[in-house]
N, C-alpha and C. Protein backbone atom coordinates (compact mmCIF):
# COMPACT_ATOMS: atom_id res chain seq x y z
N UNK A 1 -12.25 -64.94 13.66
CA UNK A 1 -13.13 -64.48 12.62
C UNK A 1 -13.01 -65.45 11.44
N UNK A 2 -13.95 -65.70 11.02
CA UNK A 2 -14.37 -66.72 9.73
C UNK A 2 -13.86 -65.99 8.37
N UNK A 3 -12.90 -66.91 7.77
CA UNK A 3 -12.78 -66.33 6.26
C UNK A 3 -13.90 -65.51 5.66
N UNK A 4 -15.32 -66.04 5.67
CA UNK A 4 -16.08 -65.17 5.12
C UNK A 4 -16.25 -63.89 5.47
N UNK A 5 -16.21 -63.65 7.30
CA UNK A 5 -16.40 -62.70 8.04
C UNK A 5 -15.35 -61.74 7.75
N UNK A 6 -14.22 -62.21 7.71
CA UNK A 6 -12.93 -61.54 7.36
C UNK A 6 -13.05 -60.84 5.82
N UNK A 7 -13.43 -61.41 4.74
CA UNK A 7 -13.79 -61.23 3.99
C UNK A 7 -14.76 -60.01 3.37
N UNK A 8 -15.65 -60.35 4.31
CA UNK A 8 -16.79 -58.79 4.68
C UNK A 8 -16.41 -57.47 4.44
N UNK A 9 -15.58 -57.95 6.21
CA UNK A 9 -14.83 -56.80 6.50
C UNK A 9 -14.19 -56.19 6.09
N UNK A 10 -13.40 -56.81 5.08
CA UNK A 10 -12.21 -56.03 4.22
C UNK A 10 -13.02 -55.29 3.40
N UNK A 11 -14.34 -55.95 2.74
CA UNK A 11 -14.95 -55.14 1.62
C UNK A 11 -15.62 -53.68 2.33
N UNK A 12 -16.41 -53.61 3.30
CA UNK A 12 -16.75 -53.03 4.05
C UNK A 12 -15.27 -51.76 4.54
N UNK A 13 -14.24 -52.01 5.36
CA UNK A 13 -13.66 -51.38 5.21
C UNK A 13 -12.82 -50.52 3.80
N UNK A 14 -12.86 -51.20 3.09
CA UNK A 14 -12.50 -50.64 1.44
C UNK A 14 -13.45 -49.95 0.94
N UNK A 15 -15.05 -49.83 1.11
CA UNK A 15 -15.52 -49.18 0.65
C UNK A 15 -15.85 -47.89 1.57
N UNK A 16 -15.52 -47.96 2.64
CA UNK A 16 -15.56 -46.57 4.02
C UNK A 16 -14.26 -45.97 3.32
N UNK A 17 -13.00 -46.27 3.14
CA UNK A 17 -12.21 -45.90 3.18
C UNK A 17 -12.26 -44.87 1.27
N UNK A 18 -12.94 -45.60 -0.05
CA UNK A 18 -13.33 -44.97 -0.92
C UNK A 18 -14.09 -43.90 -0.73
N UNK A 19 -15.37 -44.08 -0.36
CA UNK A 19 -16.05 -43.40 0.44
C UNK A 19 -15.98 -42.06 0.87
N UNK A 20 -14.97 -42.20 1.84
CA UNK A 20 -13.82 -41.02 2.49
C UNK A 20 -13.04 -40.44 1.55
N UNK A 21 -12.52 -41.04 1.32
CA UNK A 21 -11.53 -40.25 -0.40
C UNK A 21 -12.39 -39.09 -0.84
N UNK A 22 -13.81 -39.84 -1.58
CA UNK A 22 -14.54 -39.20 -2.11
C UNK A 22 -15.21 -37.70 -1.56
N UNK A 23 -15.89 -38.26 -0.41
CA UNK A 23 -16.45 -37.32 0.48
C UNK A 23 -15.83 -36.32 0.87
N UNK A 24 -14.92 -35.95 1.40
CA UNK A 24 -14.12 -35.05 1.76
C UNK A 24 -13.90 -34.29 0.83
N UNK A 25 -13.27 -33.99 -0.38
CA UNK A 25 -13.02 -33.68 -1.47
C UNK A 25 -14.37 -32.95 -1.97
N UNK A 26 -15.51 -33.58 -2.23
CA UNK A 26 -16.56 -33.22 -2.72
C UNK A 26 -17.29 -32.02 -1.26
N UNK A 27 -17.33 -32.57 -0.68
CA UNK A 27 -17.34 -31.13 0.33
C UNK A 27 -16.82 -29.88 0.17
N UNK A 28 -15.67 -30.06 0.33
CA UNK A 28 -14.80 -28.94 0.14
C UNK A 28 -15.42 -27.97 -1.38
N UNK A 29 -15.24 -28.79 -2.25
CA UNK A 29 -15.88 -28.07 -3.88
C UNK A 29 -17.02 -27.21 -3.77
N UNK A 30 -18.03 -28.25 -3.04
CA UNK A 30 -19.23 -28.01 -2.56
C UNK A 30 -19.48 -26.62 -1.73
N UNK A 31 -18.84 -26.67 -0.57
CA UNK A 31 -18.68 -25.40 0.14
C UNK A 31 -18.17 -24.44 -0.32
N UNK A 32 -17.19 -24.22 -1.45
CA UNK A 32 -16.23 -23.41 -1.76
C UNK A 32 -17.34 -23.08 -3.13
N UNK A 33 -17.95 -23.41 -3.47
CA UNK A 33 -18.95 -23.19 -4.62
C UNK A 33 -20.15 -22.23 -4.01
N UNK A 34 -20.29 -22.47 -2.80
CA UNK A 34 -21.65 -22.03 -2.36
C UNK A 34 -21.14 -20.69 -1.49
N UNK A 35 -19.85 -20.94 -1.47
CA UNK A 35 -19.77 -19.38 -0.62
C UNK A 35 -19.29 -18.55 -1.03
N UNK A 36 -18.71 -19.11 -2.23
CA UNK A 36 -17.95 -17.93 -3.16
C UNK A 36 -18.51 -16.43 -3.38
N UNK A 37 -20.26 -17.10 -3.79
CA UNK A 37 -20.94 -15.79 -4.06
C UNK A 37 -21.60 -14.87 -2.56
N UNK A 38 -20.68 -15.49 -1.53
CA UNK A 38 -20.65 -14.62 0.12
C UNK A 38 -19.66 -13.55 0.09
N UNK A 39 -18.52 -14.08 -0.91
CA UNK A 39 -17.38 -13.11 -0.84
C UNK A 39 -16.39 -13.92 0.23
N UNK A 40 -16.79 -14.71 0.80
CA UNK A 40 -15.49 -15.70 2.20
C UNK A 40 -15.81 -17.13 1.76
N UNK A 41 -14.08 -17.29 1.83
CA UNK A 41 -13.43 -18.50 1.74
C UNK A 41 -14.51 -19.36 3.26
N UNK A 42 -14.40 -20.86 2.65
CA UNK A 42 -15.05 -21.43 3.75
C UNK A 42 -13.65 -21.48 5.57
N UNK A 43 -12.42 -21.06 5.15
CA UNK A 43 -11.59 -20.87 5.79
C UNK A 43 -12.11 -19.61 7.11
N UNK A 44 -12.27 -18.30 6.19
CA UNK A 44 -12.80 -17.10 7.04
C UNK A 44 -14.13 -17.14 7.81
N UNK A 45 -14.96 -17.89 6.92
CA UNK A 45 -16.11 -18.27 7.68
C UNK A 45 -16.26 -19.12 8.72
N UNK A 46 -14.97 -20.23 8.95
CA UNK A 46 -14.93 -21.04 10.01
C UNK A 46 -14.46 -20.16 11.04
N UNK A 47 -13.25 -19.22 10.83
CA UNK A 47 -12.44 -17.99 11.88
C UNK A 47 -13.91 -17.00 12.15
N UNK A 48 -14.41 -16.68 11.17
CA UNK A 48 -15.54 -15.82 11.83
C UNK A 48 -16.49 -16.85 12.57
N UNK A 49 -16.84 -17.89 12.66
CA UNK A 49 -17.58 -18.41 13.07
C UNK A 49 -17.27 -18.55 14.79
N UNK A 50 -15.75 -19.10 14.50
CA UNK A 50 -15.17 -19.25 15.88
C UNK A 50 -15.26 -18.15 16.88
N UNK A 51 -14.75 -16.83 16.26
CA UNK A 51 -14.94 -15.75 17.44
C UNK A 51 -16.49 -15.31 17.25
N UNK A 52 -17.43 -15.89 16.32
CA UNK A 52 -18.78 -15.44 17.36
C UNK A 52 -19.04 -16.33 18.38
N UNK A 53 -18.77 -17.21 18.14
CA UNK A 53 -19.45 -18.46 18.86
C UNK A 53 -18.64 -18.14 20.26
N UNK A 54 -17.48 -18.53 20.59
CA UNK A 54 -16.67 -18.18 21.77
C UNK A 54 -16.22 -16.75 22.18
N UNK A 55 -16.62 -15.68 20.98
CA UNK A 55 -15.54 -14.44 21.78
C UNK A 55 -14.52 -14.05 21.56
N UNK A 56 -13.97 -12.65 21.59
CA UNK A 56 -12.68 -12.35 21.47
C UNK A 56 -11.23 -13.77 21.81
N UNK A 57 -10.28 -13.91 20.82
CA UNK A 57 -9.88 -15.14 21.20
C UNK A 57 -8.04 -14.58 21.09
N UNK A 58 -6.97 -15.11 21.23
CA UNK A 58 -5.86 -15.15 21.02
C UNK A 58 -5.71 -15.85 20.20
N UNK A 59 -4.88 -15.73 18.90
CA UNK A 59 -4.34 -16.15 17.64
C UNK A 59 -4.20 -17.83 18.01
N UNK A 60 -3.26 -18.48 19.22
CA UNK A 60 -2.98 -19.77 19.18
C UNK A 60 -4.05 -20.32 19.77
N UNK A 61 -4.98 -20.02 20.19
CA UNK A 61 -6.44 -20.93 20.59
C UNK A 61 -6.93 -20.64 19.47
N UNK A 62 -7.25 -19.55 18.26
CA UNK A 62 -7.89 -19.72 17.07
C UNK A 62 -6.98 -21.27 16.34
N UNK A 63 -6.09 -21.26 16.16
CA UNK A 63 -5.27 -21.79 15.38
C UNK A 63 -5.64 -23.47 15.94
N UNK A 64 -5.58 -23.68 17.21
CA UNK A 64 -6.41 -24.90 17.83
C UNK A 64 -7.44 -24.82 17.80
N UNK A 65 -8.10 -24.24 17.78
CA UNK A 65 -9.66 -24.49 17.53
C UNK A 65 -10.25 -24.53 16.09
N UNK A 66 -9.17 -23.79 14.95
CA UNK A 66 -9.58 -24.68 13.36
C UNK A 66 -8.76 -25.55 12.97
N UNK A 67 -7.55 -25.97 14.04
CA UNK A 67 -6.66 -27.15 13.00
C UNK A 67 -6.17 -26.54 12.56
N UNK A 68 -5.65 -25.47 12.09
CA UNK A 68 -4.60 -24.87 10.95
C UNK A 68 -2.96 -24.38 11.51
N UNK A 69 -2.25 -24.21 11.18
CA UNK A 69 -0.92 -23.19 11.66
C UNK A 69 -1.66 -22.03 11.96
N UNK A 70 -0.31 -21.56 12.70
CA UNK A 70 -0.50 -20.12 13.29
C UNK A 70 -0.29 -19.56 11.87
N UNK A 71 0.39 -19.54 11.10
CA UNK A 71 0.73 -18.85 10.21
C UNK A 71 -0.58 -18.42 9.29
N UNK A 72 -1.26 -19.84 9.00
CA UNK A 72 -2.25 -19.63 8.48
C UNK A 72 -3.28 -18.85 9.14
N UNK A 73 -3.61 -18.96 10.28
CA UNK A 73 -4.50 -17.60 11.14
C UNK A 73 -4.22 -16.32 11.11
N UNK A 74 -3.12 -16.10 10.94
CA UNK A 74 -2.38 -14.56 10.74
C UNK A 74 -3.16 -14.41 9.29
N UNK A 75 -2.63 -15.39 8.36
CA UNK A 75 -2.90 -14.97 6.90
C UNK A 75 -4.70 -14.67 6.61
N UNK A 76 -5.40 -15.54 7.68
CA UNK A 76 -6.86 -14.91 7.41
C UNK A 76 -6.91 -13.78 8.25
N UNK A 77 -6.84 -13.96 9.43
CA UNK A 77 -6.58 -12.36 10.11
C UNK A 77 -6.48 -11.59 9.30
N UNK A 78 -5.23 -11.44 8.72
CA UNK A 78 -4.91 -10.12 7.36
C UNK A 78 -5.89 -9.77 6.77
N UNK A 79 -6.57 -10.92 6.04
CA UNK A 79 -7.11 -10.29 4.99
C UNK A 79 -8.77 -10.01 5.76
N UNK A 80 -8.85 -10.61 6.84
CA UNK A 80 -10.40 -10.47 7.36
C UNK A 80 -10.36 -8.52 7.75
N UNK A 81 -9.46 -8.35 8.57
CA UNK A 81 -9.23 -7.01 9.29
C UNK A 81 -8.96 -6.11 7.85
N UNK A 82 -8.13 -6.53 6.86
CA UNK A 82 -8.42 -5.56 6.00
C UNK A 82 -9.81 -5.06 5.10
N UNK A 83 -10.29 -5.96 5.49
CA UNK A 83 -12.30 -6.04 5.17
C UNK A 83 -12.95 -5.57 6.54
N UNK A 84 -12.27 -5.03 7.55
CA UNK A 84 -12.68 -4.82 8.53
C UNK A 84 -13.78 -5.62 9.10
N UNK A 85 -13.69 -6.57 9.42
CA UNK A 85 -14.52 -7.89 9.96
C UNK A 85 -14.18 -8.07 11.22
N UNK A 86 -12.38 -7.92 11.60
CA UNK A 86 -11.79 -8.07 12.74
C UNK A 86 -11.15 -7.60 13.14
N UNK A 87 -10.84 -7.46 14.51
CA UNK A 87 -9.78 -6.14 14.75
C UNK A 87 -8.76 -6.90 15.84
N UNK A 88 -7.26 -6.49 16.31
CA UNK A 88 -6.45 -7.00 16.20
C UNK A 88 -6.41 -6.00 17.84
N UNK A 89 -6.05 -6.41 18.99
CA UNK A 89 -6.09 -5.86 20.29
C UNK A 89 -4.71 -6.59 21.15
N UNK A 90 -4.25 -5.49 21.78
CA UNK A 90 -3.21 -6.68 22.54
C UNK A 90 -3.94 -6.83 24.20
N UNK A 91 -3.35 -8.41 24.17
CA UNK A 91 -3.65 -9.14 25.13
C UNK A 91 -3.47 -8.44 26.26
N UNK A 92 -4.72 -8.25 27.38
CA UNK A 92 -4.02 -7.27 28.50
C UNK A 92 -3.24 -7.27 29.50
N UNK A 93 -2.62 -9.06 29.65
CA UNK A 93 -1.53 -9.44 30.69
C UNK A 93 -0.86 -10.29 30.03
N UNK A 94 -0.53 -10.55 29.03
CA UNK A 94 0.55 -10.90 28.08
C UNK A 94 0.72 -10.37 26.92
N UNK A 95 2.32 -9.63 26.92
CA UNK A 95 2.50 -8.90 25.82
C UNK A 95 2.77 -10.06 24.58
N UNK A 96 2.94 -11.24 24.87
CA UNK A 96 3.34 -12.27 23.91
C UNK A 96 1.89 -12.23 22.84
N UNK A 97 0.93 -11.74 23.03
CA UNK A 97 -0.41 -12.65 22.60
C UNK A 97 -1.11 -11.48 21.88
N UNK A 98 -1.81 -11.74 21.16
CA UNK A 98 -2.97 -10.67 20.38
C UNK A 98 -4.24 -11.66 20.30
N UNK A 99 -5.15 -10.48 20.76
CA UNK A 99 -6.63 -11.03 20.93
C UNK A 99 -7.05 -10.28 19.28
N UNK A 100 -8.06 -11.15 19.06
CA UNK A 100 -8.71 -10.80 17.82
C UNK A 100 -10.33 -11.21 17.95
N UNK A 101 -10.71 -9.80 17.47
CA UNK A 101 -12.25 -10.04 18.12
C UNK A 101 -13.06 -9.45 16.77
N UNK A 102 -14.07 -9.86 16.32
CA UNK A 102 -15.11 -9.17 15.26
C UNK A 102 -15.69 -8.27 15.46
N UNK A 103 -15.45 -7.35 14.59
CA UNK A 103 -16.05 -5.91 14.64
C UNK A 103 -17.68 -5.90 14.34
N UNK A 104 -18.19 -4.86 14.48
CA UNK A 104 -19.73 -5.22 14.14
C UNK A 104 -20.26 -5.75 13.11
N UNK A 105 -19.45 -4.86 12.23
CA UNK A 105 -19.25 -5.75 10.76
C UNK A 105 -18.72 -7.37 10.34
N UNK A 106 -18.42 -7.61 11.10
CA UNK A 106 -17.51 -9.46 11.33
C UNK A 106 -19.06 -10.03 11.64
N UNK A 107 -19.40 -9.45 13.06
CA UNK A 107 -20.79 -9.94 13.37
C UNK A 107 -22.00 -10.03 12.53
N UNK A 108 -21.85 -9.02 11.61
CA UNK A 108 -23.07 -9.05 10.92
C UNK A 108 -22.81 -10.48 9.72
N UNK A 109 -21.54 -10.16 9.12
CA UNK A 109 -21.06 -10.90 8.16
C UNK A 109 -21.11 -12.53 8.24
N UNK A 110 -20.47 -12.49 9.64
CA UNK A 110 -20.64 -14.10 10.18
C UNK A 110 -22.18 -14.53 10.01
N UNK A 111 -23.15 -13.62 10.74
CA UNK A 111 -24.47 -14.35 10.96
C UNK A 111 -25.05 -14.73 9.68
N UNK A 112 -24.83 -13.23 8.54
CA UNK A 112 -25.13 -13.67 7.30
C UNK A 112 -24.48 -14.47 7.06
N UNK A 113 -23.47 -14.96 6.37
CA UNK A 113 -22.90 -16.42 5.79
C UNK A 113 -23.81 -17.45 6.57
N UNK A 114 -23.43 -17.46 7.85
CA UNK A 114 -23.91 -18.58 8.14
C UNK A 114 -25.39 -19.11 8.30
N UNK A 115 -26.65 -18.10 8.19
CA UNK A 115 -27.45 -18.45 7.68
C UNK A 115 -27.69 -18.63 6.48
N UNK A 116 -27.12 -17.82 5.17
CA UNK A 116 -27.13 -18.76 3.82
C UNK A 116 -26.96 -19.62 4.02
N UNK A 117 -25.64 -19.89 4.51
CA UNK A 117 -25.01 -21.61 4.29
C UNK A 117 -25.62 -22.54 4.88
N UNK A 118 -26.32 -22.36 6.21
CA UNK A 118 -27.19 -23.10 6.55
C UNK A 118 -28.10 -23.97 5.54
N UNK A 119 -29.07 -22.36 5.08
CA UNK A 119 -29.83 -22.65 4.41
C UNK A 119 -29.57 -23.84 3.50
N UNK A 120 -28.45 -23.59 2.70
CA UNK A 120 -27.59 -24.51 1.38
C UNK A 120 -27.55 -25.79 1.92
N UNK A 121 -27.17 -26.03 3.43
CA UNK A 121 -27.08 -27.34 3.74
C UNK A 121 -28.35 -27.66 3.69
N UNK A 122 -29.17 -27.22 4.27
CA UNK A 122 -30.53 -27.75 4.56
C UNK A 122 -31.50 -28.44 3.20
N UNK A 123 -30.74 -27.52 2.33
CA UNK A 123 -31.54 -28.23 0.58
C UNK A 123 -30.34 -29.01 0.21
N UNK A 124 -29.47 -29.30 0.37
CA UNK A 124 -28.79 -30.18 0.29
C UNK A 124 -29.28 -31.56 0.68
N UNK A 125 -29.61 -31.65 1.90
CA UNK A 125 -29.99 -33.07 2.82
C UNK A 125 -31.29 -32.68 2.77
N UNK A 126 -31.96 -31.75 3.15
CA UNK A 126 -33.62 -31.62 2.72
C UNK A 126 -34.08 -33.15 2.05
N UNK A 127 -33.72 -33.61 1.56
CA UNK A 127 -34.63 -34.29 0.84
C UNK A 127 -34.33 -35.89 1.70
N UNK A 128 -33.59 -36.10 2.46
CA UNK A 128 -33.60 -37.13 3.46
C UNK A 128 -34.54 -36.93 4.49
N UNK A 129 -35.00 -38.19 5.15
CA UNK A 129 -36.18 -38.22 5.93
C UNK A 129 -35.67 -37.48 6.96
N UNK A 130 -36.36 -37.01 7.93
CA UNK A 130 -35.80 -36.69 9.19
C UNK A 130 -34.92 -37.25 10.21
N UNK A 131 -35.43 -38.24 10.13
CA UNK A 131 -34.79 -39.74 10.81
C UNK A 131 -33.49 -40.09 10.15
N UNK A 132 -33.40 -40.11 9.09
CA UNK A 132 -32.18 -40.39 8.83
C UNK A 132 -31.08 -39.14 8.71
N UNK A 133 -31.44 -38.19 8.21
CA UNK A 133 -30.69 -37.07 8.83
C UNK A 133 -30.13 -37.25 10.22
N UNK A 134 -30.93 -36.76 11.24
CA UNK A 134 -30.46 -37.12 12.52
C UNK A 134 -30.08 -38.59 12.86
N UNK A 135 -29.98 -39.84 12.45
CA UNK A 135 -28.82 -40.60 12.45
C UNK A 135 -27.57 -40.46 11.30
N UNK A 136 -27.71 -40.03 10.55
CA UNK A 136 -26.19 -38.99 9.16
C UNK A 136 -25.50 -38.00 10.42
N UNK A 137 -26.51 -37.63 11.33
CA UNK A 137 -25.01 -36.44 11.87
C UNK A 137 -24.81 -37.18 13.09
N UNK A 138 -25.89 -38.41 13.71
CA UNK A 138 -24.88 -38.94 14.84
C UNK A 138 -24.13 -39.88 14.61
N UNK A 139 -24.03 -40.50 12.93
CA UNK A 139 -22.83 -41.23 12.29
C UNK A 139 -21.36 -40.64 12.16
N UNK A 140 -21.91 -38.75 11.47
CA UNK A 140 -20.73 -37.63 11.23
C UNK A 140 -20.02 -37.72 12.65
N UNK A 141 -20.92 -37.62 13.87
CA UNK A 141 -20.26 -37.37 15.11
C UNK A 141 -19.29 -38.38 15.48
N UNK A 142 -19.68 -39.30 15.57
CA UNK A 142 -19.00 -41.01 16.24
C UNK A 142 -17.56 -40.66 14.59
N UNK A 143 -18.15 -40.71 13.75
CA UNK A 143 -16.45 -40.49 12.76
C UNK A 143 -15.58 -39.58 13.15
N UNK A 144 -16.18 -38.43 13.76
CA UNK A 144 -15.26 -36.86 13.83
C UNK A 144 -14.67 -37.44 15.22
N UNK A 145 -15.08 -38.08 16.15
CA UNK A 145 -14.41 -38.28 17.32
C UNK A 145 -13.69 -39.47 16.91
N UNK A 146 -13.83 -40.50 16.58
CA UNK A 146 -13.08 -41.49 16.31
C UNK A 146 -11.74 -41.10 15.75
N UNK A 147 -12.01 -40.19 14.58
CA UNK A 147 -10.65 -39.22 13.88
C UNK A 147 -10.00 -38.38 14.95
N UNK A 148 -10.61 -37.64 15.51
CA UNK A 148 -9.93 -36.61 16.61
C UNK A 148 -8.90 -37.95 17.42
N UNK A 149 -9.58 -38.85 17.92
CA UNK A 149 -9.02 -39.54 18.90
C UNK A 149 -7.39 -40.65 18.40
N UNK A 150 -7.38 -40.94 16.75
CA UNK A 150 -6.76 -41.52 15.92
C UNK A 150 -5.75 -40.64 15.56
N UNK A 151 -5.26 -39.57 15.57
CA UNK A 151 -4.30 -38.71 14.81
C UNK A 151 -3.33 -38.94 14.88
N UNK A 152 -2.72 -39.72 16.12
CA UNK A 152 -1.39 -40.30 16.22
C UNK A 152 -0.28 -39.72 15.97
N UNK A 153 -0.33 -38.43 16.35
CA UNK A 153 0.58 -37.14 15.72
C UNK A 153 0.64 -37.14 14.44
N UNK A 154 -0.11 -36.87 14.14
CA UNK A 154 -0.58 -36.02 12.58
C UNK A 154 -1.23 -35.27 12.33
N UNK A 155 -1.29 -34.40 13.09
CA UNK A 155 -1.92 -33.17 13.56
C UNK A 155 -0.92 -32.25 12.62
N UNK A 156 -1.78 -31.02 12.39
CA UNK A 156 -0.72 -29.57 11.66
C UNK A 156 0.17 -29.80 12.49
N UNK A 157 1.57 -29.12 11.72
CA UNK A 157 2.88 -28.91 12.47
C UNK A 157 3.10 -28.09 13.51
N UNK A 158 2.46 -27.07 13.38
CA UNK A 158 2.62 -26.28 14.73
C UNK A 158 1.03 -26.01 15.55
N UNK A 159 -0.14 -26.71 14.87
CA UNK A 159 -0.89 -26.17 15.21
C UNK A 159 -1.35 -26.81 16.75
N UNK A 160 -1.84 -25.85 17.77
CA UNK A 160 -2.27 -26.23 19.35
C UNK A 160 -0.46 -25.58 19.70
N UNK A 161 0.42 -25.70 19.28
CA UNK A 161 1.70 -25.00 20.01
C UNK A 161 1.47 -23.59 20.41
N UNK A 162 1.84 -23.27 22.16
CA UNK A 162 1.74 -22.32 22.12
C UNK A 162 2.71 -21.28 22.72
């Protein structure tokens, strides 16, 4: 690679890597702004999201399937089931395990959030062409796998342990 080329690259990588700093961070604000007035953390809404989408689930496949500790799944559990959203069942051929599944109320709750929030995204990026939207989320995609595939054990501490 050519000094200049090399050169590029570094700038190019320095500004992905700002970029990222930024982005992430501003998401989070972003989401946590827009769902506040739902009443759920963007945390509960990802756990409610998960058991509509897949189904009654066991605590350590929730916990792999958002990235978080077990601990932390218990702690939304708690407070979801005390809003009665979710209900807490034991596993029927392992006493080790608790299934946690959304009550009708979880169901209703999930669909609402997640069509607001939809909505919110949609005027968010709304104003990008179509075309570039749909290359923005097959850019998001190729990053989210590139990251999945990069973690190099740095993954949560216990999270996927089961």
């Amino acid at each position: 690679m050519s000094t200049l080329n090399k050169l590029a690259a570094d700038k190019v990588s320095q500004c992905l890597a700002t970029t990222f700093a930024q982005v992430g961070p501003l998401w989070v604000r972003w989401c946590h702004g827009h769902l506040r007035r739902t009443g759920l953390s963007f945390a509960r809404m990802k756990l409610l999201g998960v058991l509509d989408m897949l189904g009654p689930q066991i605590m350590s496949d929730v916990s792999e399937e958002l990235g978080v500790t077990r601990r932390n799944v218990t702690a939304l559990v708690d407070a979801l089931e005390a809003e009665g959203l979710v209900k807490r069942t034991p596993h029927p051929t392992d006493r080790r395990a608790t299934v946690i599944a959304l009550t009708p109320a979880g169901k209703e709750a999930s669909n609402r959030v997640r069509k607001e929030f939809e909505s919110k995204v949609l005027e968010l990026f709304g104003h990008l062409p179509l075309g570039d939207q749909r290359m923005f989320q097959k850019l998001l995609d190729r990053a989210v796998t590139l990251l999945r595939g990069n973690l190099g054990g740095h993954e949560e501490p216990d999270a996927g342990k089961k």
